[in-house]
N, C-alpha and C. Protein backbone atom coordinates (compact mmCIF):
# COMPACT_ATOMS: atom_id res chain seq x y z
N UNK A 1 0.84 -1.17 0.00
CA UNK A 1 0.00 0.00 0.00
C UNK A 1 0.88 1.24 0.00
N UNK A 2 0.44 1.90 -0.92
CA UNK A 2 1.45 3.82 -0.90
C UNK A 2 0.72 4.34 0.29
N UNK A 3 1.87 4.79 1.47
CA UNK A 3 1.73 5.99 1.88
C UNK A 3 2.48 6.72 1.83
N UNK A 4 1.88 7.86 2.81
CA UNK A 4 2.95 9.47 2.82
C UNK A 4 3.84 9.32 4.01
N UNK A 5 5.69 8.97 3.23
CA UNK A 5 5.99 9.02 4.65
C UNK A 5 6.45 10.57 4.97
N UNK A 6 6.67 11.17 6.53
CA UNK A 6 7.63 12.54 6.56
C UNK A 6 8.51 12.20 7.04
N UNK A 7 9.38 13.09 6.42
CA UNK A 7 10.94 13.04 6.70
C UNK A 7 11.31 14.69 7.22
N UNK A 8 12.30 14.67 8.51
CA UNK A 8 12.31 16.04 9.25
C UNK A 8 13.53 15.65 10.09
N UNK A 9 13.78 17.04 10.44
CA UNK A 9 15.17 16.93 10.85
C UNK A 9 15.01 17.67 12.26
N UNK A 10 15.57 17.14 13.11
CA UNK A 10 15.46 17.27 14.73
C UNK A 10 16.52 17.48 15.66
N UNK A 11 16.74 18.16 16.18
CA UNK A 11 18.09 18.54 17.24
C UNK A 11 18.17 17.32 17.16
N UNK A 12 19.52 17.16 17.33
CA UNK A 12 20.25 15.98 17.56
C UNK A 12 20.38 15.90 19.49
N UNK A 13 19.89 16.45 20.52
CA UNK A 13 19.72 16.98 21.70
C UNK A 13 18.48 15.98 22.67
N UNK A 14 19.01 16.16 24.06
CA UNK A 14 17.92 15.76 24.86
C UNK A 14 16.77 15.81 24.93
N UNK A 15 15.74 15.31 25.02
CA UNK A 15 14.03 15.97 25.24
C UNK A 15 13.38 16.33 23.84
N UNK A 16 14.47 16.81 22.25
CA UNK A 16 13.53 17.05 21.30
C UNK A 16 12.67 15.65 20.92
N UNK A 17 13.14 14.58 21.16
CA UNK A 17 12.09 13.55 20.65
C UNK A 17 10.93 13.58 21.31
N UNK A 18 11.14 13.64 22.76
CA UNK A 18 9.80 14.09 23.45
C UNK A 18 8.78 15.18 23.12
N UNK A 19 9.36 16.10 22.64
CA UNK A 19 8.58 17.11 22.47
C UNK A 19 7.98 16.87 21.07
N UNK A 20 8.38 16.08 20.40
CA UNK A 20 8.02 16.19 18.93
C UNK A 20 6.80 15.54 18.93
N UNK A 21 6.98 14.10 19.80
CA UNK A 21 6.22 12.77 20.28
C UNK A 21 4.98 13.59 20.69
N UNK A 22 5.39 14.38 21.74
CA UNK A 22 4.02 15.01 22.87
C UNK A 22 3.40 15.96 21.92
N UNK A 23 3.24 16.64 20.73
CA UNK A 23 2.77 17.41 19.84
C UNK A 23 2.23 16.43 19.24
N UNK A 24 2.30 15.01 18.61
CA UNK A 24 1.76 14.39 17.84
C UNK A 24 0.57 13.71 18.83
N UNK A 25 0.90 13.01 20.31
CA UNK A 25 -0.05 12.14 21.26
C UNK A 25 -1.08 13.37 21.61
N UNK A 26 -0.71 15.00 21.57
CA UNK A 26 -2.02 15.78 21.87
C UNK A 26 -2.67 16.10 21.10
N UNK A 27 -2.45 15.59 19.43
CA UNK A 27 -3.28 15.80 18.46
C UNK A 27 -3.66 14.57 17.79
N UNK A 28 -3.21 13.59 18.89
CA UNK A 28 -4.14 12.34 18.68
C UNK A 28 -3.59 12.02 17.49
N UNK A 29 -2.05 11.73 16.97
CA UNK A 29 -1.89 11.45 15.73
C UNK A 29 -1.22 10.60 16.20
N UNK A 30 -1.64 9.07 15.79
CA UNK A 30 -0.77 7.91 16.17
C UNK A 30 0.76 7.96 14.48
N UNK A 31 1.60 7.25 15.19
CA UNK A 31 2.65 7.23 14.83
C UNK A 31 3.42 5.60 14.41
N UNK A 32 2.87 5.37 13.08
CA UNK A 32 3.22 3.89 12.68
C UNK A 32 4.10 3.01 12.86
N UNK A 33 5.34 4.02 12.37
CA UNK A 33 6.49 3.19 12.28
C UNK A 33 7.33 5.11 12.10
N UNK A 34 9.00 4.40 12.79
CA UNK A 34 9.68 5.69 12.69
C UNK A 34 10.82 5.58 12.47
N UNK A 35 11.54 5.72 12.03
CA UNK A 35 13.33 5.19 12.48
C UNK A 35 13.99 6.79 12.11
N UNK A 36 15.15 6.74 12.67
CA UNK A 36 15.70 7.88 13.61
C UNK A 36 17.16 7.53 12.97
N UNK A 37 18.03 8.38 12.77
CA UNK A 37 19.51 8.54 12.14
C UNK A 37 19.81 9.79 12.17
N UNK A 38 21.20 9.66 12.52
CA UNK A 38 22.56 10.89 12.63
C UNK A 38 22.54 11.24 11.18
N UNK A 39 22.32 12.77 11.07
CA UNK A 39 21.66 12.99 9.58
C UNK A 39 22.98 13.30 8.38
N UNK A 40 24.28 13.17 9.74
CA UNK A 40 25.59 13.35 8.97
C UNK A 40 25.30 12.22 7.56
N UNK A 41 25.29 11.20 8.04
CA UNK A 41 25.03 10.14 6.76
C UNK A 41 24.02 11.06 5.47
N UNK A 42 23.03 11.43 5.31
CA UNK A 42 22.29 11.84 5.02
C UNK A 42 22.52 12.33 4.15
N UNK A 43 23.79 13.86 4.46
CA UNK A 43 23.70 14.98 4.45
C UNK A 43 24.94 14.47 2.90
N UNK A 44 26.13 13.75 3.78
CA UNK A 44 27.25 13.24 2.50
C UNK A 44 26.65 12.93 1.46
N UNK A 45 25.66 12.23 1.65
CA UNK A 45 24.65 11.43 0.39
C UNK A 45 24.42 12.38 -0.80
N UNK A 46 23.87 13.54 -0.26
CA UNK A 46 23.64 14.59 -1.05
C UNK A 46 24.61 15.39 -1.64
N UNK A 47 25.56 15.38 -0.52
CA UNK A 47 27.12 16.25 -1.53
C UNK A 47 27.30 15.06 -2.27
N UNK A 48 27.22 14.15 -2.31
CA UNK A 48 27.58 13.29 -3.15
C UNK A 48 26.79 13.56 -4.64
N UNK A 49 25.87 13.17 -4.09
CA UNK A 49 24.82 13.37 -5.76
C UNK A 49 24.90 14.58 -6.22
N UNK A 50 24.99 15.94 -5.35
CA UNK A 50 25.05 16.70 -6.15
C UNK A 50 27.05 17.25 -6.94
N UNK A 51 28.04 16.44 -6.39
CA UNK A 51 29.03 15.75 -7.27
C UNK A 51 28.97 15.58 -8.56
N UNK A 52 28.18 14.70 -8.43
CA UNK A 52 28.18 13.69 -9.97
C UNK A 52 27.18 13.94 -10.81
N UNK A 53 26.12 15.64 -10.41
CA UNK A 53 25.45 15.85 -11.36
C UNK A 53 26.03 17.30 -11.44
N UNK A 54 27.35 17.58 -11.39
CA UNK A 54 28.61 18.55 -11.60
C UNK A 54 27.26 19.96 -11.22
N UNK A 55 25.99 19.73 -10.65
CA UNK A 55 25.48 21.16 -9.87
C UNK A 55 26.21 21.45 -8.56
N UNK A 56 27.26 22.17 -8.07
CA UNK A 56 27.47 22.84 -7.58
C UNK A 56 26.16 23.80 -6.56
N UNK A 57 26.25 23.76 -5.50
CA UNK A 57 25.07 24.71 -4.93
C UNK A 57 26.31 26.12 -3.59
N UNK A 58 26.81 25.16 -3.58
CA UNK A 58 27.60 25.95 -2.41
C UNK A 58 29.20 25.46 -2.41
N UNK A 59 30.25 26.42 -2.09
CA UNK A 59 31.74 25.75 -2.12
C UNK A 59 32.22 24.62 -1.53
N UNK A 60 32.86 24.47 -1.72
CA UNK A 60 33.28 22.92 -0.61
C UNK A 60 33.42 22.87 0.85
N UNK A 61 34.05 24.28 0.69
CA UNK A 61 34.51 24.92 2.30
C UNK A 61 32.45 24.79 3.12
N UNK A 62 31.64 25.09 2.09
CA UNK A 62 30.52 25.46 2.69
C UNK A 62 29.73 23.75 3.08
N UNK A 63 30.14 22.83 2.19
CA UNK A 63 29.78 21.56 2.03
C UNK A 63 30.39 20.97 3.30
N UNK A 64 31.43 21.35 3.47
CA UNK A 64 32.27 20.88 4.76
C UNK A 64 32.18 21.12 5.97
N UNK A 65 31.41 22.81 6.15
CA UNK A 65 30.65 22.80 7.40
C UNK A 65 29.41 22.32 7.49
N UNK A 66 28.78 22.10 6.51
CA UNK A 66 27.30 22.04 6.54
C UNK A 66 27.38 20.31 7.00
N UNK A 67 28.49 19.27 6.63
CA UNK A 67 28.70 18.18 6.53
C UNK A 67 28.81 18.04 8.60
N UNK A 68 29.76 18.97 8.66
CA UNK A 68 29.72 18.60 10.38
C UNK A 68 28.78 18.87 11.32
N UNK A 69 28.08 19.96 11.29
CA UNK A 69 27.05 21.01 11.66
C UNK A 69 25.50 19.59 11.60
N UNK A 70 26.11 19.04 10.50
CA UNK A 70 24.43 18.33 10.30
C UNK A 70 24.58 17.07 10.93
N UNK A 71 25.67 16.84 12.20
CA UNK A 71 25.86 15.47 13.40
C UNK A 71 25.08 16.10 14.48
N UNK A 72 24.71 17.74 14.72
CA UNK A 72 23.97 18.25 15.35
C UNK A 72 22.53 17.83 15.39
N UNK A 73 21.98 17.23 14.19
CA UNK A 73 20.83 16.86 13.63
C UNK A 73 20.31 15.26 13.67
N UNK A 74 19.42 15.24 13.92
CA UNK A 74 18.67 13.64 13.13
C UNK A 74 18.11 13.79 12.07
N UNK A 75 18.20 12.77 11.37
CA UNK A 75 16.59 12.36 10.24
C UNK A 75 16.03 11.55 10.91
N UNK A 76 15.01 12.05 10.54
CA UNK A 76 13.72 11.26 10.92
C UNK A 76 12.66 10.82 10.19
N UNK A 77 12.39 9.65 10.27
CA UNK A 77 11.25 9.14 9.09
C UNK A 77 10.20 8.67 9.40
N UNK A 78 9.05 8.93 9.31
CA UNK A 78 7.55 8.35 10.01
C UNK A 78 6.90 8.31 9.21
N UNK A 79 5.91 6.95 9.40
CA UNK A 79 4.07 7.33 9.04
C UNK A 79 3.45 6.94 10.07
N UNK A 80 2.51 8.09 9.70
CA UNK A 80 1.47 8.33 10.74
C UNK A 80 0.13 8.14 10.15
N UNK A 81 -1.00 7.99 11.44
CA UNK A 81 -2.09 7.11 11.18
C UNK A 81 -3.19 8.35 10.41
N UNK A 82 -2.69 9.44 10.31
CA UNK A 82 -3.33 10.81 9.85
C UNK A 82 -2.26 11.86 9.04
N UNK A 83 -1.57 11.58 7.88
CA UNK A 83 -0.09 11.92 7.27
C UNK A 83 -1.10 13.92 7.08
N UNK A 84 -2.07 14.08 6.70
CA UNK A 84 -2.17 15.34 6.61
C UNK A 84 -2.61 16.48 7.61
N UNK A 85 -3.11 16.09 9.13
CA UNK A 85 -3.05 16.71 10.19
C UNK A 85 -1.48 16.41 10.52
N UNK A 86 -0.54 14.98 10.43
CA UNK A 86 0.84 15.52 10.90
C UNK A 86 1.14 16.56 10.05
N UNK A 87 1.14 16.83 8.93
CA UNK A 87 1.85 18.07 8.22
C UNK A 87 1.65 19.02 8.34
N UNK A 88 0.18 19.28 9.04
CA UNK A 88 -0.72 20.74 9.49
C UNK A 88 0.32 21.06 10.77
N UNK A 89 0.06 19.99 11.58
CA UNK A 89 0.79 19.89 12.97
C UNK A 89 2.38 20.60 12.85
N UNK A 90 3.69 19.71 12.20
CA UNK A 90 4.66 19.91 11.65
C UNK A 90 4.71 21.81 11.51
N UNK A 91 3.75 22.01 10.04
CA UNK A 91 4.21 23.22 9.55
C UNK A 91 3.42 24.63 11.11
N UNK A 92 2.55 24.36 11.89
CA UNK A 92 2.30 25.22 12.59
C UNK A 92 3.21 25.39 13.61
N UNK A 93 3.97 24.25 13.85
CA UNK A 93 5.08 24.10 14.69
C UNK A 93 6.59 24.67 14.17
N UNK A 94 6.64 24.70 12.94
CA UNK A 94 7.50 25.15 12.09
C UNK A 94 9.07 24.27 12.21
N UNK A 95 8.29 23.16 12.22
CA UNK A 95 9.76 21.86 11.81
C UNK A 95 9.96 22.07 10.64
N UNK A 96 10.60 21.81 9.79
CA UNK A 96 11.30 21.56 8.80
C UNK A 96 11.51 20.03 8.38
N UNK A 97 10.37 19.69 7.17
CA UNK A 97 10.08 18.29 6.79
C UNK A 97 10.16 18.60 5.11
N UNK A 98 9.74 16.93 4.86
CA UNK A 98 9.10 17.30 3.31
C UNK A 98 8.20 15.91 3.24
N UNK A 99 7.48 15.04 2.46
CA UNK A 99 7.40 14.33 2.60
C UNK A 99 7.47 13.31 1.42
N UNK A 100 7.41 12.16 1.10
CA UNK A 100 7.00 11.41 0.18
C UNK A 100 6.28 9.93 -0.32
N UNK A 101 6.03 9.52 -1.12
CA UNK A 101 4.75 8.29 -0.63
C UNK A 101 6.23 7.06 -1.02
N UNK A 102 5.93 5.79 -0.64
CA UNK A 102 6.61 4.65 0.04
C UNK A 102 5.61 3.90 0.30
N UNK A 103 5.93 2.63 0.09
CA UNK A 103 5.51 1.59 0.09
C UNK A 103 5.53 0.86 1.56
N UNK A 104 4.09 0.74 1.73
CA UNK A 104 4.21 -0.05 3.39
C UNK A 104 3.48 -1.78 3.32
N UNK A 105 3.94 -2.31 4.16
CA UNK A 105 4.04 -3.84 3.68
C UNK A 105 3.47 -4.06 5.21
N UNK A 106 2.30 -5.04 5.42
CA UNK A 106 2.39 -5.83 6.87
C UNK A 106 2.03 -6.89 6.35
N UNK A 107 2.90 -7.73 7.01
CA UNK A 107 3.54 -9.39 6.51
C UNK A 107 3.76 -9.90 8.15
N UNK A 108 3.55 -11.09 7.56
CA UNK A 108 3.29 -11.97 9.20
C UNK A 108 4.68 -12.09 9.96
N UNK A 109 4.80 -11.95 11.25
CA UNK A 109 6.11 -12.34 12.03
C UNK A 109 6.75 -14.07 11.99
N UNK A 110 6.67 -14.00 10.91
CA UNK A 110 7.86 -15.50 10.80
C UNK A 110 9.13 -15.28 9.68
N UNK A 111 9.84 -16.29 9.71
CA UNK A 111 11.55 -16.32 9.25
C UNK A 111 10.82 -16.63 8.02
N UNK A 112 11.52 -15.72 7.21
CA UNK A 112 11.23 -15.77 5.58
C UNK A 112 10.31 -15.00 4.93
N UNK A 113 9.47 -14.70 5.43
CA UNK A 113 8.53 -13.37 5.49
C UNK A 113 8.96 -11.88 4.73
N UNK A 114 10.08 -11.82 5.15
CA UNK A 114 10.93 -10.41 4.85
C UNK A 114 11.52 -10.48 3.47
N UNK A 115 12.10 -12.15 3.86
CA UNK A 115 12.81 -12.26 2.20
C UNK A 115 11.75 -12.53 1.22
N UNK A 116 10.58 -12.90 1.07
CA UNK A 116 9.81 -13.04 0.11
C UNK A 116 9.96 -12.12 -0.62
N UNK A 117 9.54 -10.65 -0.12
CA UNK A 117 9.22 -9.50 -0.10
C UNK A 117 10.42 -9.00 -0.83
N UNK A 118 11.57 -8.90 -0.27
CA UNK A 118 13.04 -8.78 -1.47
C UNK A 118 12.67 -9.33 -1.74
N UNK A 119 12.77 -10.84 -2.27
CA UNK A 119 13.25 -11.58 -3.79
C UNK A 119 12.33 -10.97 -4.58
N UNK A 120 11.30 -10.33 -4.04
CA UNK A 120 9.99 -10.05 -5.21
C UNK A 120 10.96 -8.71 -6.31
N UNK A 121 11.28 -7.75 -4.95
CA UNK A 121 11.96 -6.07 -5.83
C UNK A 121 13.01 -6.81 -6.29
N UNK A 122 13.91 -7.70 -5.92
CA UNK A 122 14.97 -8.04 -6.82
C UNK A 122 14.69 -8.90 -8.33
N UNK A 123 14.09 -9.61 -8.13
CA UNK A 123 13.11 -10.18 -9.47
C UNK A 123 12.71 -9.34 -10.71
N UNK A 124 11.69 -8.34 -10.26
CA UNK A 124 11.49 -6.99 -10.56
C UNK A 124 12.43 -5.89 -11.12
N UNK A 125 13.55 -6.41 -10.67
CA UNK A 125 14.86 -5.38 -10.61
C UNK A 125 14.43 -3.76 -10.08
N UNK A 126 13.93 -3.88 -9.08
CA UNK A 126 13.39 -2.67 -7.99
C UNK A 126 14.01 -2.65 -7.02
N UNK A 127 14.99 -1.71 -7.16
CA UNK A 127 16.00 -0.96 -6.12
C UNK A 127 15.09 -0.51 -4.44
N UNK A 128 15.76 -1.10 -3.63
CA UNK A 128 15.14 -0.50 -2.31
C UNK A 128 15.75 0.38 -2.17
N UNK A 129 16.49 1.53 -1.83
CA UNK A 129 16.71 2.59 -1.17
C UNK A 129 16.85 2.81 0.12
N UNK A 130 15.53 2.54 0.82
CA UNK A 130 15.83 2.16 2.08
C UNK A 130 14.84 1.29 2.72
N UNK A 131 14.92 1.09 3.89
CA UNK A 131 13.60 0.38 4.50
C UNK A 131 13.86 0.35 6.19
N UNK A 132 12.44 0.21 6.78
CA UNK A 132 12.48 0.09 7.85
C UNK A 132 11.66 -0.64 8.17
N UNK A 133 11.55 -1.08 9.81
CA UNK A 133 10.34 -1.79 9.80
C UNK A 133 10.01 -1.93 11.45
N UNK A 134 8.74 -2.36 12.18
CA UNK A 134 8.37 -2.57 13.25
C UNK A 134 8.18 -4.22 13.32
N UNK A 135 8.00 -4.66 14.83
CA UNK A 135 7.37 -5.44 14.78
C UNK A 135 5.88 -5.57 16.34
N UNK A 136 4.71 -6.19 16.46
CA UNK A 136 4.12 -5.83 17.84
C UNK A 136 4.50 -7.05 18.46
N UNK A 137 4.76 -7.96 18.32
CA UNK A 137 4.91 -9.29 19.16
C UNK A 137 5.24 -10.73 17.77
N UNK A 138 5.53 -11.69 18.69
CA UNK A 138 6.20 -12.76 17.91
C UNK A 138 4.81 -13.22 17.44
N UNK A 139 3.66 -13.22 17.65
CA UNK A 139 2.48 -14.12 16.70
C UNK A 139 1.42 -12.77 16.02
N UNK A 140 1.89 -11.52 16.11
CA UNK A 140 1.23 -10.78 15.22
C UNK A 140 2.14 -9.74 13.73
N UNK A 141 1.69 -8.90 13.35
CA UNK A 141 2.17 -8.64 11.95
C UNK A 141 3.04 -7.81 12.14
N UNK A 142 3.83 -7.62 11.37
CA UNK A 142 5.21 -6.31 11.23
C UNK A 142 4.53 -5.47 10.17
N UNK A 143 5.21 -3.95 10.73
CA UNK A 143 5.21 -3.08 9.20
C UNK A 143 6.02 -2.63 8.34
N UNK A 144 6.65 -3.34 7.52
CA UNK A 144 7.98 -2.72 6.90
C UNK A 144 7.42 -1.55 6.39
N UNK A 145 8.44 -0.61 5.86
CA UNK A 145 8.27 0.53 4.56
C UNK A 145 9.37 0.16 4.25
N UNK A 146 9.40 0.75 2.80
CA UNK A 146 10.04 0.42 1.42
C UNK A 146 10.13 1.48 1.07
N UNK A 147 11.10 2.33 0.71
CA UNK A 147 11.19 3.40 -0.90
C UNK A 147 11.96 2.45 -1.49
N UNK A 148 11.33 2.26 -2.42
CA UNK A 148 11.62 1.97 -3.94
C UNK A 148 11.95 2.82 -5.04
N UNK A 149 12.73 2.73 -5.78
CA UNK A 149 12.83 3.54 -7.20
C UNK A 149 11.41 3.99 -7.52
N UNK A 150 10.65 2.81 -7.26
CA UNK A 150 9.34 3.09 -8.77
C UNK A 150 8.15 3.22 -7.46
N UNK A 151 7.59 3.91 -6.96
CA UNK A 151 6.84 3.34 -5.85
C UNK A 151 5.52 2.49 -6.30
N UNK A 152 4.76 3.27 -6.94
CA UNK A 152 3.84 2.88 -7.64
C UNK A 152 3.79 1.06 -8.13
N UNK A 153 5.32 1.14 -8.63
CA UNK A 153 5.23 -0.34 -9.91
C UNK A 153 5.21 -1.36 -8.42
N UNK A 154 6.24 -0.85 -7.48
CA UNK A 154 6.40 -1.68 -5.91
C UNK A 154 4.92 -1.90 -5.47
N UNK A 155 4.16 -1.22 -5.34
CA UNK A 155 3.01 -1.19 -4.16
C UNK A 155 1.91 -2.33 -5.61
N UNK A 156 1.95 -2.50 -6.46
CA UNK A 156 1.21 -3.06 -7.59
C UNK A 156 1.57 -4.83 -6.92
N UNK A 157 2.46 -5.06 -6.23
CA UNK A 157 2.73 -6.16 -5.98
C UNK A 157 1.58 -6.92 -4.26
N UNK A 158 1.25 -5.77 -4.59
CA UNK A 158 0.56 -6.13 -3.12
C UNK A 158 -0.76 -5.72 -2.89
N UNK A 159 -1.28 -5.23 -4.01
CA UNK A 159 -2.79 -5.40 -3.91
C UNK A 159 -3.35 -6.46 -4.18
């Protein structure tokens, strides 16, 4: 199934997860699945690509602070059980997100389960990008997400 995931960037600091958390539980916006990263990784990714598509945006010297400056930071990735009150929420709060749709998968908690699911995008020749996933207990369902290259052609596998 496509959803909207958001992606936002968060003091890298004590208490901001709380506070982000306690803005979403007082607007009653449950919170699916999330995973959390030092946005330094992130950030190289992008001097990278923008490398090898010879756009230039800022000097190196500027790439190089922006590269350390952004260990100050997390990424953060969620879906939520209401993706357009979180974004109302988000922008009145004035985080700094964006978002995009991804492929979400709930598949049963047993061994092999996960790999089905690859061999399918590798078959396909559908690049994951990234993925994350939950689980609630050993006899009920997990939720992976998926970005895929193609999201659309991905989520066609699972209706």
């Amino acid at each position: 199934m496509i959803r909207i995931e958001i992606s936002l960037f968060l003091k890298n600091v004590p208490g901001e997860l709380a506070r982000l958390t306690d803005l979403f539980g007082q607007a009653e916006i449950n919170i699916d699945a999330i995973t959390i990263q030092d946005a330094s990784a992130y950030v190289q990714n992008l001097f990278e690509a923008r490398g090898k598509s010879l756009k230039r945006l800022a000097s190196s010297a500027s790439y190089s602070s922006m590269r350390k400056d952004s260990a100050d930071f997390a990424l953060v990735r969620m879906l939520t059980g209401n993706p357009d009150a979180a974004v109302s929420l988000l922008k009145e709060n004035e985080y700094l997100f964006d978002t995009k749709e991804v492929v979400a998968v709930d598949i049963t908690n047993k061994p092999g389960e996960f790999a089905k699911i690859a061999r399918k995008f590798g078959e396909e020749q559908i690049n994951i990008n990234y993925v994350y996933g939950s689980v609630s207990d050993a006899d009920g369902n997990c939720l992976f997400v998926f970005c895929p290259e193609d999201v659309a052609y991905a989520a066609s596998f699972f209706e």
